[in-house]
N, C-alpha and C. Protein backbone atom coordinates (compact mmCIF):
# COMPACT_ATOMS: atom_id res chain seq x y z
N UNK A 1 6.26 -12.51 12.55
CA UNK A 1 5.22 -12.22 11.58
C UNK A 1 5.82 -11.72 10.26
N UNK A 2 7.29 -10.59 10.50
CA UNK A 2 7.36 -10.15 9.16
C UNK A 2 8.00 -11.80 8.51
N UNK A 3 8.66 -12.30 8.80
CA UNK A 3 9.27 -13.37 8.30
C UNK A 3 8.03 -14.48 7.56
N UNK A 4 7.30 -14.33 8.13
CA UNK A 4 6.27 -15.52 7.39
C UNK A 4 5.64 -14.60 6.67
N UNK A 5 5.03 -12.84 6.32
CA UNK A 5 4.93 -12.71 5.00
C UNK A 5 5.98 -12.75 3.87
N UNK A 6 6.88 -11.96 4.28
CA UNK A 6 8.07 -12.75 3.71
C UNK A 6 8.32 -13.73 2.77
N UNK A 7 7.71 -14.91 3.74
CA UNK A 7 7.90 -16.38 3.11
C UNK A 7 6.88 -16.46 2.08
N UNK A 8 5.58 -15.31 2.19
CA UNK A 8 4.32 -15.75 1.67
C UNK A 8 4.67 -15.35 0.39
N UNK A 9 4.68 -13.78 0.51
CA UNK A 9 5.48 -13.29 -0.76
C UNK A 9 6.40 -13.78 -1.61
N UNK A 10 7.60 -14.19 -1.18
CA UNK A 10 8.08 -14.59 -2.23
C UNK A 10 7.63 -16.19 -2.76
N UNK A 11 7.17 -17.38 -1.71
CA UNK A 11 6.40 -17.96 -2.52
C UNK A 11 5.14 -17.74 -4.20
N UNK A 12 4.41 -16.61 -3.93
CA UNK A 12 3.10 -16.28 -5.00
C UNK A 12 4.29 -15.17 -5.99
N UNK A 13 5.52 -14.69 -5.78
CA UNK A 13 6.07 -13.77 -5.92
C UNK A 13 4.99 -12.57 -6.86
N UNK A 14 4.33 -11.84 -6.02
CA UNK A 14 3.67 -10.67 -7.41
C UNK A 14 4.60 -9.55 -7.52
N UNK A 15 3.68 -8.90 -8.54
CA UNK A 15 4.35 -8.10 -9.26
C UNK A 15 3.92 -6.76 -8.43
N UNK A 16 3.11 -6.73 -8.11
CA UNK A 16 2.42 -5.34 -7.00
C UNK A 16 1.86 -6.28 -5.81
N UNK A 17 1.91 -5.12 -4.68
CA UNK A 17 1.08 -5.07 -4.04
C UNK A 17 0.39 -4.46 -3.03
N UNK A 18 -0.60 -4.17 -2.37
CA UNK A 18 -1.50 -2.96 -2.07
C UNK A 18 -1.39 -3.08 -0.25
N UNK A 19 -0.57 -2.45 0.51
CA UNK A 19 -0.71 -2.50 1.93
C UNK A 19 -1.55 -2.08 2.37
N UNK A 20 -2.75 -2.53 2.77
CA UNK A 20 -4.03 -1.39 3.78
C UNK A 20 -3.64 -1.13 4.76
N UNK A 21 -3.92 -0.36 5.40
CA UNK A 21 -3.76 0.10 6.88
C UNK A 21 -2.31 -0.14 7.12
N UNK A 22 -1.23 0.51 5.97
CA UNK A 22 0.08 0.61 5.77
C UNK A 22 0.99 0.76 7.20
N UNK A 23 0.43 2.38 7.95
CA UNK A 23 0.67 2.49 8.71
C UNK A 23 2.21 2.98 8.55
N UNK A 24 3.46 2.76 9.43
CA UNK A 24 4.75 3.55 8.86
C UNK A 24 5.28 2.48 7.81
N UNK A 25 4.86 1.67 6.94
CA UNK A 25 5.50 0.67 6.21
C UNK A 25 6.12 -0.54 6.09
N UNK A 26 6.35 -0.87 7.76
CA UNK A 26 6.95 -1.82 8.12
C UNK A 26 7.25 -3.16 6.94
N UNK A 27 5.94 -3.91 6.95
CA UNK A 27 5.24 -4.76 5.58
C UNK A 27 5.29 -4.23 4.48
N UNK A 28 5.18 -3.24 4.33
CA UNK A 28 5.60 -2.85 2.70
C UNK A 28 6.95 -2.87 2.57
N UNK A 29 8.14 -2.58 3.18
CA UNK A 29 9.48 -2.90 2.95
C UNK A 29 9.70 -4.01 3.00
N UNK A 30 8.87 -5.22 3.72
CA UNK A 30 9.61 -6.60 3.47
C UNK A 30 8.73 -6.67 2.04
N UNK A 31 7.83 -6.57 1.88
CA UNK A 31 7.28 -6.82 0.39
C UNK A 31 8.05 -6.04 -0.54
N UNK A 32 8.28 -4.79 -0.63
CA UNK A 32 9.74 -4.90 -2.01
C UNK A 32 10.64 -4.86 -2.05
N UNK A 33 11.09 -5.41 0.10
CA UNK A 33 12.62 -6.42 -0.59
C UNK A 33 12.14 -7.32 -1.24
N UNK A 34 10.85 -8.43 -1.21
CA UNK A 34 10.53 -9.10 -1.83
C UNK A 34 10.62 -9.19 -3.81
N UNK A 35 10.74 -8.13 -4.11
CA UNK A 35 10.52 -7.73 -5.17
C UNK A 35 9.57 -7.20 -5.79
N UNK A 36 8.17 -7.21 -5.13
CA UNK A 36 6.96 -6.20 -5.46
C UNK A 36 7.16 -4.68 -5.83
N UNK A 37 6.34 -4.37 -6.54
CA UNK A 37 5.94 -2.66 -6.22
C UNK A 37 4.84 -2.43 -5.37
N UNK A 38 4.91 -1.77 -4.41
CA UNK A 38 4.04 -1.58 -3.51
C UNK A 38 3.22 -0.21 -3.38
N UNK A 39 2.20 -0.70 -3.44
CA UNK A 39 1.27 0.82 -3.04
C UNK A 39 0.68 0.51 -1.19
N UNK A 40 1.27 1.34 -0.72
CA UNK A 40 0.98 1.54 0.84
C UNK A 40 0.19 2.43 1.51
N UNK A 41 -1.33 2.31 1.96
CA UNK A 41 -2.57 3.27 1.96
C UNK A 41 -2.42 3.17 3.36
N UNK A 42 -2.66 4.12 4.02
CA UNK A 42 -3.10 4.43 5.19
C UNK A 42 -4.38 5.29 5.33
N UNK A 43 -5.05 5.81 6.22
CA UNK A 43 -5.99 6.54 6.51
C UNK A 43 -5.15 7.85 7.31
N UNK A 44 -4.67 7.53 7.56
CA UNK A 44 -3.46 8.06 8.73
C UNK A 44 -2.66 9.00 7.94
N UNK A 45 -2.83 10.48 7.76
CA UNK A 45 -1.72 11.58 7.32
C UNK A 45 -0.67 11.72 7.97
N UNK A 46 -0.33 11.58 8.98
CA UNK A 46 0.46 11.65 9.98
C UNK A 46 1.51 10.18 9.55
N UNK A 47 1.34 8.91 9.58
CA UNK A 47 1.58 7.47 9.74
C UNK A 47 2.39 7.97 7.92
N UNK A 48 1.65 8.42 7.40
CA UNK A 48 2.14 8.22 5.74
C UNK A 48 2.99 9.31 5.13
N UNK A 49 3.23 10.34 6.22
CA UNK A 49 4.19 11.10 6.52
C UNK A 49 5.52 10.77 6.89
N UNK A 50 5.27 9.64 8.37
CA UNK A 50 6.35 9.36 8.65
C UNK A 50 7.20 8.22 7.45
N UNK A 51 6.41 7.39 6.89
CA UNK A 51 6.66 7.02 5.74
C UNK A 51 6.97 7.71 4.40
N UNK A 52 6.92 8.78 4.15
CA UNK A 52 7.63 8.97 3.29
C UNK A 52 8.92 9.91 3.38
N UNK A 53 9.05 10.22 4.87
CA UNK A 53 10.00 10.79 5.26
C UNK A 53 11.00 9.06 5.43
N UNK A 54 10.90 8.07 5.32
CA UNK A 54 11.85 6.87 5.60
C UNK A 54 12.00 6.87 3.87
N UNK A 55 11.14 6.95 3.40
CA UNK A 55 11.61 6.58 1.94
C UNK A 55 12.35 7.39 1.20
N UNK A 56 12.93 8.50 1.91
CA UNK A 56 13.59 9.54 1.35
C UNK A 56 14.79 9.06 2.08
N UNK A 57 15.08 8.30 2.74
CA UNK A 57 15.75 8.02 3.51
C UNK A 57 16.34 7.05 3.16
N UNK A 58 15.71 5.47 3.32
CA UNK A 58 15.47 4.38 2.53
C UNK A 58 14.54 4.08 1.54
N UNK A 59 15.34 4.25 0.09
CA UNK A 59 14.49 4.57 -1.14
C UNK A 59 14.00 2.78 -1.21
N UNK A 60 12.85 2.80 -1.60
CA UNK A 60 12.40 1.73 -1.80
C UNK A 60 11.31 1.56 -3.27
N UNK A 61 10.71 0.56 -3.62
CA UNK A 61 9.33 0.43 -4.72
C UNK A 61 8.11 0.69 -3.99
N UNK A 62 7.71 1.84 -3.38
CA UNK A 62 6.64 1.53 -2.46
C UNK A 62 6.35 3.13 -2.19
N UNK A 63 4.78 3.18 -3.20
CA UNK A 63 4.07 4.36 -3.20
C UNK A 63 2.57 4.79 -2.09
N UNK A 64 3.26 5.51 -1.31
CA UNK A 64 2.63 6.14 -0.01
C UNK A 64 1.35 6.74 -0.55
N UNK A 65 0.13 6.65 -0.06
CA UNK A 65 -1.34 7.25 -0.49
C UNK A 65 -1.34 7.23 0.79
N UNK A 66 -2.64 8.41 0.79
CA UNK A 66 -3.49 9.06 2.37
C UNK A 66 -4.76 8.43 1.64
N UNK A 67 -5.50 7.44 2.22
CA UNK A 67 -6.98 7.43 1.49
C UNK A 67 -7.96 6.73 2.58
N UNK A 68 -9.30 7.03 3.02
CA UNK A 68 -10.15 6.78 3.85
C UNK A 68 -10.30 5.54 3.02
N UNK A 69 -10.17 4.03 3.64
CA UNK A 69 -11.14 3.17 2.92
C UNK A 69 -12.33 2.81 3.41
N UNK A 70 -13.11 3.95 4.08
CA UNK A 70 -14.47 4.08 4.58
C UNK A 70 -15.13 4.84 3.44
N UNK A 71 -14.52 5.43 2.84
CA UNK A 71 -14.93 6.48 1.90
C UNK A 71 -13.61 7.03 0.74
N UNK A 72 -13.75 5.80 0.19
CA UNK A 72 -12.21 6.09 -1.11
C UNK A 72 -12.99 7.09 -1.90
N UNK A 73 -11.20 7.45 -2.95
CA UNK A 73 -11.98 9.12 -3.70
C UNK A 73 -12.90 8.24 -4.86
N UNK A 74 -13.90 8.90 -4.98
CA UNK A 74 -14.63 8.62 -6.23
C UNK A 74 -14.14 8.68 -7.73
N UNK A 75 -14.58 8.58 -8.79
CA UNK A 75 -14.50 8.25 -10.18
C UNK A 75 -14.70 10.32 -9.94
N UNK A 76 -14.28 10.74 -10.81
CA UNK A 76 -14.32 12.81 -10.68
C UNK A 76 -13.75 13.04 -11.96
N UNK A 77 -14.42 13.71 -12.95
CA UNK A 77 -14.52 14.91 -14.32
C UNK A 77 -15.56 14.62 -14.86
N UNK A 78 -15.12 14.89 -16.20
CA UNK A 78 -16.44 14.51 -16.74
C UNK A 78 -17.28 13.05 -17.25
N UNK A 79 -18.12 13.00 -16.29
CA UNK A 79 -18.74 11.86 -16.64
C UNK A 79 -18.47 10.84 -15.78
N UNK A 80 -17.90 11.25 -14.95
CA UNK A 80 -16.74 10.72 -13.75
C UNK A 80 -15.79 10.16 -14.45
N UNK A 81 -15.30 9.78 -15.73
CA UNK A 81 -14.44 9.34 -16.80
C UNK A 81 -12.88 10.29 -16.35
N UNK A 82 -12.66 11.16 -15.99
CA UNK A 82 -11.36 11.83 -16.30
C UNK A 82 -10.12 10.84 -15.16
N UNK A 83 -11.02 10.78 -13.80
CA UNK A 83 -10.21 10.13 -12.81
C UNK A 83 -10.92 8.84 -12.46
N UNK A 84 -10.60 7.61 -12.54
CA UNK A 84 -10.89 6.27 -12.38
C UNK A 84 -11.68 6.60 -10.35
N UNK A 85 -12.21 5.78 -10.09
CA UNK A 85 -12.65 5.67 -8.35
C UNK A 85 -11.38 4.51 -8.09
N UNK A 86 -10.35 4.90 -6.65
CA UNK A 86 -9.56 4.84 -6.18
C UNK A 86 -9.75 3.16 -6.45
N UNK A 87 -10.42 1.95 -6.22
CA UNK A 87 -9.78 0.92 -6.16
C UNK A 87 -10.27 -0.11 -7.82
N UNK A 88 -10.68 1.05 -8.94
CA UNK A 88 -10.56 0.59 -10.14
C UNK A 88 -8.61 1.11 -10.65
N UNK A 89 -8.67 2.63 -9.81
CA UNK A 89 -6.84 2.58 -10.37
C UNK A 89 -5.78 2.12 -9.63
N UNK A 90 -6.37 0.81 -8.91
CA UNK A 90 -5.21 -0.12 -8.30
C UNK A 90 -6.03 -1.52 -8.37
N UNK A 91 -4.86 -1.69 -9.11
CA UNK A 91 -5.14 -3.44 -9.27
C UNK A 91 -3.82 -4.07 -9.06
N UNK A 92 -4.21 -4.52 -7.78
CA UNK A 92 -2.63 -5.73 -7.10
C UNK A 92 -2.96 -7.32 -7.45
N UNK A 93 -2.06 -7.83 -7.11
CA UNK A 93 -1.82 -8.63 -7.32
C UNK A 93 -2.41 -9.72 -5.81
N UNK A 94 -1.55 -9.31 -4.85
CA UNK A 94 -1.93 -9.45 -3.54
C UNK A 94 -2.25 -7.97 -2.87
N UNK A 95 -2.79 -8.28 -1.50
CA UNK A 95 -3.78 -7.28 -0.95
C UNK A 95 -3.07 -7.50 0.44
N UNK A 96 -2.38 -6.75 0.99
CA UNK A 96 -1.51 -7.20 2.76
C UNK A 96 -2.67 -6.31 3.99
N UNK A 97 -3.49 -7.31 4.55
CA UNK A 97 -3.73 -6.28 5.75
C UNK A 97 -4.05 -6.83 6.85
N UNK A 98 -3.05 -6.61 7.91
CA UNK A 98 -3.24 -6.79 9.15
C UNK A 98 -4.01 -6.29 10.51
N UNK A 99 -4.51 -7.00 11.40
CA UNK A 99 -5.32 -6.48 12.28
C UNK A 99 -4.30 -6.81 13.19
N UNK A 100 -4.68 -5.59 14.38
CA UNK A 100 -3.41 -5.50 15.12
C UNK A 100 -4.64 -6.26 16.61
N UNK A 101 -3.81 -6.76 17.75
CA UNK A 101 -4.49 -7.66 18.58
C UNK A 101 -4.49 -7.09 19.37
N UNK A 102 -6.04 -7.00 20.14
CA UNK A 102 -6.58 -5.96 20.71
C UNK A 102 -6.79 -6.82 22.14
């Protein structure tokens, strides 16, 4: 599986891209060996922990968020203007998310 995103990625080659359900990163490291910048979301504090304890480790392009996407953070100051709502301040290119087989 990692090998055929892989292949996918560097075929469309983007410039970002957004891992959902990141999890410890696995897919986000083949995406910026790929050459992406990666933003890697989990729901999971724990999962995005152990991830950024690897990236201290193995430095990579690939920025770790904790965010419910049942309930992302809202637009917040004044007017809700000060902080954008979580998926107006990410705009990827591609979108990686896997369902795991149950």
């Amino acid at each position: 599986k990692k090998q055929q995103v892989a292949s996918f990625i560097e075929r469309i080659a983007p410039a970002t891209v957004l891992d959902l359900g990141a999890n410890t990163g696995d897919y986000s490291y083949v995406a910026a060996r790929c050459g992406a910048d990666v933003v890697a979301v989990d729901q999971s504090h724990d999962t995005i922990e152990v991830l950024y304890r690897r990236l201290r480790k193995e430095p990579a392009k690939i920025t770790p968020a904790v965010v419910d996407l049942r309930n992302p953070s809202p637009g917040i100051g004044y007017r809700n203007q000060e902080r954008p709502p979580f998926f107006e301040r990410i705009q990827p290119v591609v979108g990686i998310l896997f369902v795991a087989n149950i």
